[in-house]
Structure formats: C-alpha cells, structure tokens
N, C-alpha and C. Protein backbone atom coordinates (compact mmCIF):
# COMPACT_ATOMS: atom_id res chain seq x y z
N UNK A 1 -130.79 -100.42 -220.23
CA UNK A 1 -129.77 -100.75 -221.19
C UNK A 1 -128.93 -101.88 -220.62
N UNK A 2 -128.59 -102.50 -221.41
CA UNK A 2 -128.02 -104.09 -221.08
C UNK A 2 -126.55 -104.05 -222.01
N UNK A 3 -125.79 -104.71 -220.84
CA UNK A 3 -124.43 -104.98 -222.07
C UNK A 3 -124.71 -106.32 -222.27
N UNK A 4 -124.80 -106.59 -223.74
CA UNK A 4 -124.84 -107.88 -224.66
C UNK A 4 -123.53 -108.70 -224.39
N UNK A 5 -122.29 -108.24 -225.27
CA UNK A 5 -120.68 -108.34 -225.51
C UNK A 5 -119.94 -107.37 -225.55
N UNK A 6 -118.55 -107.98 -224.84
CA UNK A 6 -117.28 -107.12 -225.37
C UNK A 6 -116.45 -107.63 -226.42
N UNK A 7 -115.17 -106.64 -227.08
CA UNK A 7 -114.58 -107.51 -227.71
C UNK A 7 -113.17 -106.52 -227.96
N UNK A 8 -112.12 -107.18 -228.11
CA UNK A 8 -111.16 -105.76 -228.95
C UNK A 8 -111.05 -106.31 -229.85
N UNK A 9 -111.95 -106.93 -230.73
CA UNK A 9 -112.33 -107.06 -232.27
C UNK A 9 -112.86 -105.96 -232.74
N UNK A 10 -112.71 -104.79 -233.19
CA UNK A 10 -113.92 -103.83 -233.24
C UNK A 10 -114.22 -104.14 -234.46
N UNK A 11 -114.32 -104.32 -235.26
CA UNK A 11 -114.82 -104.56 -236.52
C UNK A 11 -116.21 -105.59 -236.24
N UNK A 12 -115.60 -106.67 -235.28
CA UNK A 12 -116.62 -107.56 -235.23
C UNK A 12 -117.65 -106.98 -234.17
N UNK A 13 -117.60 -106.19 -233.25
CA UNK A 13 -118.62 -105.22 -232.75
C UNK A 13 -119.94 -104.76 -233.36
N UNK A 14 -118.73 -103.74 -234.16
CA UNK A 14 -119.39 -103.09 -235.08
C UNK A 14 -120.51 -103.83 -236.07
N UNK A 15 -119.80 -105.16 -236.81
CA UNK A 15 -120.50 -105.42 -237.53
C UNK A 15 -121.40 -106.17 -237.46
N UNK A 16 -121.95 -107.13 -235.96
CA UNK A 16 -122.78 -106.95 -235.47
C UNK A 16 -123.71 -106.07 -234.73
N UNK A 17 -123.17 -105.17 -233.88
CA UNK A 17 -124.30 -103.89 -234.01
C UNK A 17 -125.27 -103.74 -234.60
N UNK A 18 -124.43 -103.45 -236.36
CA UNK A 18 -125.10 -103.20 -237.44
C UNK A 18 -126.12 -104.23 -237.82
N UNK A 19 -125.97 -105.92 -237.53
CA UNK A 19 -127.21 -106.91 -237.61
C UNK A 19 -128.03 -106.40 -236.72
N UNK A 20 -127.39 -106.31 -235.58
CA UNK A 20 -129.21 -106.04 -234.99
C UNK A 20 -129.94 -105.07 -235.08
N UNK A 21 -128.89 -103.65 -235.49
CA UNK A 21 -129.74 -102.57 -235.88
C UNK A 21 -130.85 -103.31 -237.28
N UNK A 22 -130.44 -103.59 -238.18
CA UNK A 22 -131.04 -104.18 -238.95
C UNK A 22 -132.19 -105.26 -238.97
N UNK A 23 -131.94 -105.87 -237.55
CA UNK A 23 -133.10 -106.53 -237.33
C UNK A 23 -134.00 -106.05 -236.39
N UNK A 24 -133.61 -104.78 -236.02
CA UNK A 24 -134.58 -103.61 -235.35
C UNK A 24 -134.66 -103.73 -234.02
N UNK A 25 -133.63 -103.95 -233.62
CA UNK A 25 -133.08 -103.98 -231.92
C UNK A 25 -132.66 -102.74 -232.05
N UNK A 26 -133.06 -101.82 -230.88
CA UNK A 26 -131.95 -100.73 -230.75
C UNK A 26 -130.63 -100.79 -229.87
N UNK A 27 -129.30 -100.16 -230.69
CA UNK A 27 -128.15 -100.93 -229.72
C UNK A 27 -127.11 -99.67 -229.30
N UNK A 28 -126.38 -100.27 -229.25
CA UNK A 28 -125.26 -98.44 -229.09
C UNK A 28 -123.89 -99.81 -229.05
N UNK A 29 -122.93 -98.99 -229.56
CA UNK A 29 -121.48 -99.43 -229.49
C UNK A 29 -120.60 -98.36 -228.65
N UNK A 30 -120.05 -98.67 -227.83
CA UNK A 30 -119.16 -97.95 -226.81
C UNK A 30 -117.80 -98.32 -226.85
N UNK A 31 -116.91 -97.39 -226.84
CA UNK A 31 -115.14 -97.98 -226.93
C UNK A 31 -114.27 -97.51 -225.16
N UNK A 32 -114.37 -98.32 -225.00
CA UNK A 32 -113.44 -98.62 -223.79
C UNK A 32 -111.85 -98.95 -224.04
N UNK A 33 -111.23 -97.41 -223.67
CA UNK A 33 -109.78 -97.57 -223.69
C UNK A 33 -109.12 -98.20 -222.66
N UNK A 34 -108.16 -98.77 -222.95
CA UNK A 34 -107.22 -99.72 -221.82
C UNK A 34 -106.67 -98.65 -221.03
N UNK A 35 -106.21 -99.53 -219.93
CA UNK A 35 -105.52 -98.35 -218.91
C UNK A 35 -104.06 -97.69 -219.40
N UNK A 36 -103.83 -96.76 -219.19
CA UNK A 36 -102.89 -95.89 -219.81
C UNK A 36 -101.92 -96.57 -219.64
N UNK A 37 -101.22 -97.18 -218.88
CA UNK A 37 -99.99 -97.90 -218.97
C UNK A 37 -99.73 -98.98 -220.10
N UNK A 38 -101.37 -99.51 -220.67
CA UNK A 38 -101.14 -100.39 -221.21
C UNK A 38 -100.89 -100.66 -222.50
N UNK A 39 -101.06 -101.58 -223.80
CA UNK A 39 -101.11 -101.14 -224.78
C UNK A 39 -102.06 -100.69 -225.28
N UNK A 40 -102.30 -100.07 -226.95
CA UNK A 40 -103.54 -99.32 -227.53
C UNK A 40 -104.17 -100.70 -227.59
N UNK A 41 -103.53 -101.71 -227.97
CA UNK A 41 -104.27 -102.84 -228.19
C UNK A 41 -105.03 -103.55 -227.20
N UNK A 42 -105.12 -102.82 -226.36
CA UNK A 42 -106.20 -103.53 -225.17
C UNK A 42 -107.09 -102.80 -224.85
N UNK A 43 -107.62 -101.52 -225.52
CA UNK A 43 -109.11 -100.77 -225.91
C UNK A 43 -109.62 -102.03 -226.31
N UNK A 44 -111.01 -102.08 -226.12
CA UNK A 44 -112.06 -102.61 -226.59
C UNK A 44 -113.69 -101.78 -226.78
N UNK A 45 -114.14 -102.64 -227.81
CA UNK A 45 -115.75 -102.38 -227.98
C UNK A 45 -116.57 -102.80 -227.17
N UNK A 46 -117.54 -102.08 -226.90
CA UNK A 46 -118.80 -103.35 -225.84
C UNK A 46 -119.85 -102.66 -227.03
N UNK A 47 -120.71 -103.55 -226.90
CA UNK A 47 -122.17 -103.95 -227.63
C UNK A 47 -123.69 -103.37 -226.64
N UNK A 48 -123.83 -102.33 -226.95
CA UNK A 48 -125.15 -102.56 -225.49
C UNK A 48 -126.73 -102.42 -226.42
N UNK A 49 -127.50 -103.59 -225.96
CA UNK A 49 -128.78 -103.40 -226.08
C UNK A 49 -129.14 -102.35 -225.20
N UNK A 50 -129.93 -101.30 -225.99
CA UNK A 50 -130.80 -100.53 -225.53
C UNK A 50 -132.42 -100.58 -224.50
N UNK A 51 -133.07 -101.59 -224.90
CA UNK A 51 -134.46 -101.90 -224.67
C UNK A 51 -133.88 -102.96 -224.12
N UNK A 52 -134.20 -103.03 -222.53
CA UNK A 52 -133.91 -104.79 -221.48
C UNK A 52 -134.81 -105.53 -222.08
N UNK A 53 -136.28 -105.59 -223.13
CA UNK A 53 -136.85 -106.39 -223.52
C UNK A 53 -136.71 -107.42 -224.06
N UNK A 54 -135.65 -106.62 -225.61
CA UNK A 54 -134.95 -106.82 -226.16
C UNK A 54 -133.96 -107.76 -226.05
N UNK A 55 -132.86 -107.94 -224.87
CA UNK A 55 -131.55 -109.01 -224.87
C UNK A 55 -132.09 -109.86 -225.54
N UNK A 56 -133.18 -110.58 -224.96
CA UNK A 56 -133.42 -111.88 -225.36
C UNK A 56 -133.19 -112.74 -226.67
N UNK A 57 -133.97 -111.78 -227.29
CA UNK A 57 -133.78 -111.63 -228.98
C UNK A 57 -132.56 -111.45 -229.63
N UNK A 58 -131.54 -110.47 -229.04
CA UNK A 58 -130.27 -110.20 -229.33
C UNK A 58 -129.20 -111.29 -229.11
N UNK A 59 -129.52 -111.59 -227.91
CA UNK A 59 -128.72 -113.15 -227.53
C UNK A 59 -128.96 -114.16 -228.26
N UNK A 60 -130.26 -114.58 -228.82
CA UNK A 60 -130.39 -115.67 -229.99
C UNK A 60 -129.90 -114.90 -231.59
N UNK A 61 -129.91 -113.64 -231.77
CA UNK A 61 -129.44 -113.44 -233.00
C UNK A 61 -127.87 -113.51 -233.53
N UNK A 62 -127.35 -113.46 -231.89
CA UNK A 62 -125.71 -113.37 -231.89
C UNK A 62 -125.24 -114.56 -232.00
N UNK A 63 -126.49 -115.51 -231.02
CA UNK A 63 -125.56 -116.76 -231.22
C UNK A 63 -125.98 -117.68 -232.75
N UNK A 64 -126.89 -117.45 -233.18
CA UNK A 64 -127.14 -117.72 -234.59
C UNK A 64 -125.78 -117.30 -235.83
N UNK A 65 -125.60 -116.29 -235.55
CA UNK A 65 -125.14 -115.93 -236.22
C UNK A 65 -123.61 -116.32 -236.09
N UNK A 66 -123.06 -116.65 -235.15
CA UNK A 66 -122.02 -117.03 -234.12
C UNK A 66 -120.90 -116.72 -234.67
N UNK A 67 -120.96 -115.50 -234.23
CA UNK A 67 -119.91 -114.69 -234.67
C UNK A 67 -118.69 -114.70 -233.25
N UNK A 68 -119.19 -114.50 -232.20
CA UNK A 68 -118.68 -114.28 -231.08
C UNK A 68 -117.67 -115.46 -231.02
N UNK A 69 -118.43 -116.68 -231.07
CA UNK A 69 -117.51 -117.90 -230.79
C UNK A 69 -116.61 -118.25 -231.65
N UNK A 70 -116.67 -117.38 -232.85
CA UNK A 70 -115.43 -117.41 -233.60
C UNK A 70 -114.42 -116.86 -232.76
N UNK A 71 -114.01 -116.48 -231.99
CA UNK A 71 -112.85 -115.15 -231.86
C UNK A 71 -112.38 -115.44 -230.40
C-alpha cells in the first residue's frame, strides 16, 4: 500500500478516491487528526493506493485530472 496524497481538503480526498475507485484502482481514504493542542482544522485526509502496481496509473489520473494543484 502506497500513500498517493494528503490534504485537509477532505472533500477533495474523497472525491478523488471516488475517481479512482471508478477507474478501478483500489484505494482507501484515512483521516489523520492534528495534534491535540492544535486546531480541528489541521486533521487531514491521506489518499492510499492499495496495489504498489497501481501508483503509477493513479499518479497520471490525479495529475490529469489536476485536482491537487488546484489547492
């Protein structure tokens, strides 16, 4: 299992996830809370490809889609 991206966009996580589930990557979304002192607003999402075969494909679908470099 490979981490792809992070983000404390979760929406935008999520809603890539959901592309690559769709383009038949298997993935998982994980939420990483900030350290307790800090704010809620510094939880974040990470993105993980499942199959190491896989990144490859995932990394050209993300940046196609270029969602990441929005943000």
């Amino acid at each position: 299992m490979r981490l792809l991206f992070s983000s404390s966009h979760a929406q935008l996580v999520e809603r890539m996830g959901k592309q690559l589930s769709d383009s038949g990557i298997t993935c998982e979304v994980r939420y990483r809370p900030g350290p307790p002192e800090a704010s809620p607003l510094s939880a974040y999402r990470e993105l993980w490809v499942k199959i190491n075969q896989d990144l490859q494909w995932a990394t050209a679908l993300v940046a196609l889609h270029c969602e990441v470099a929005r943000n």
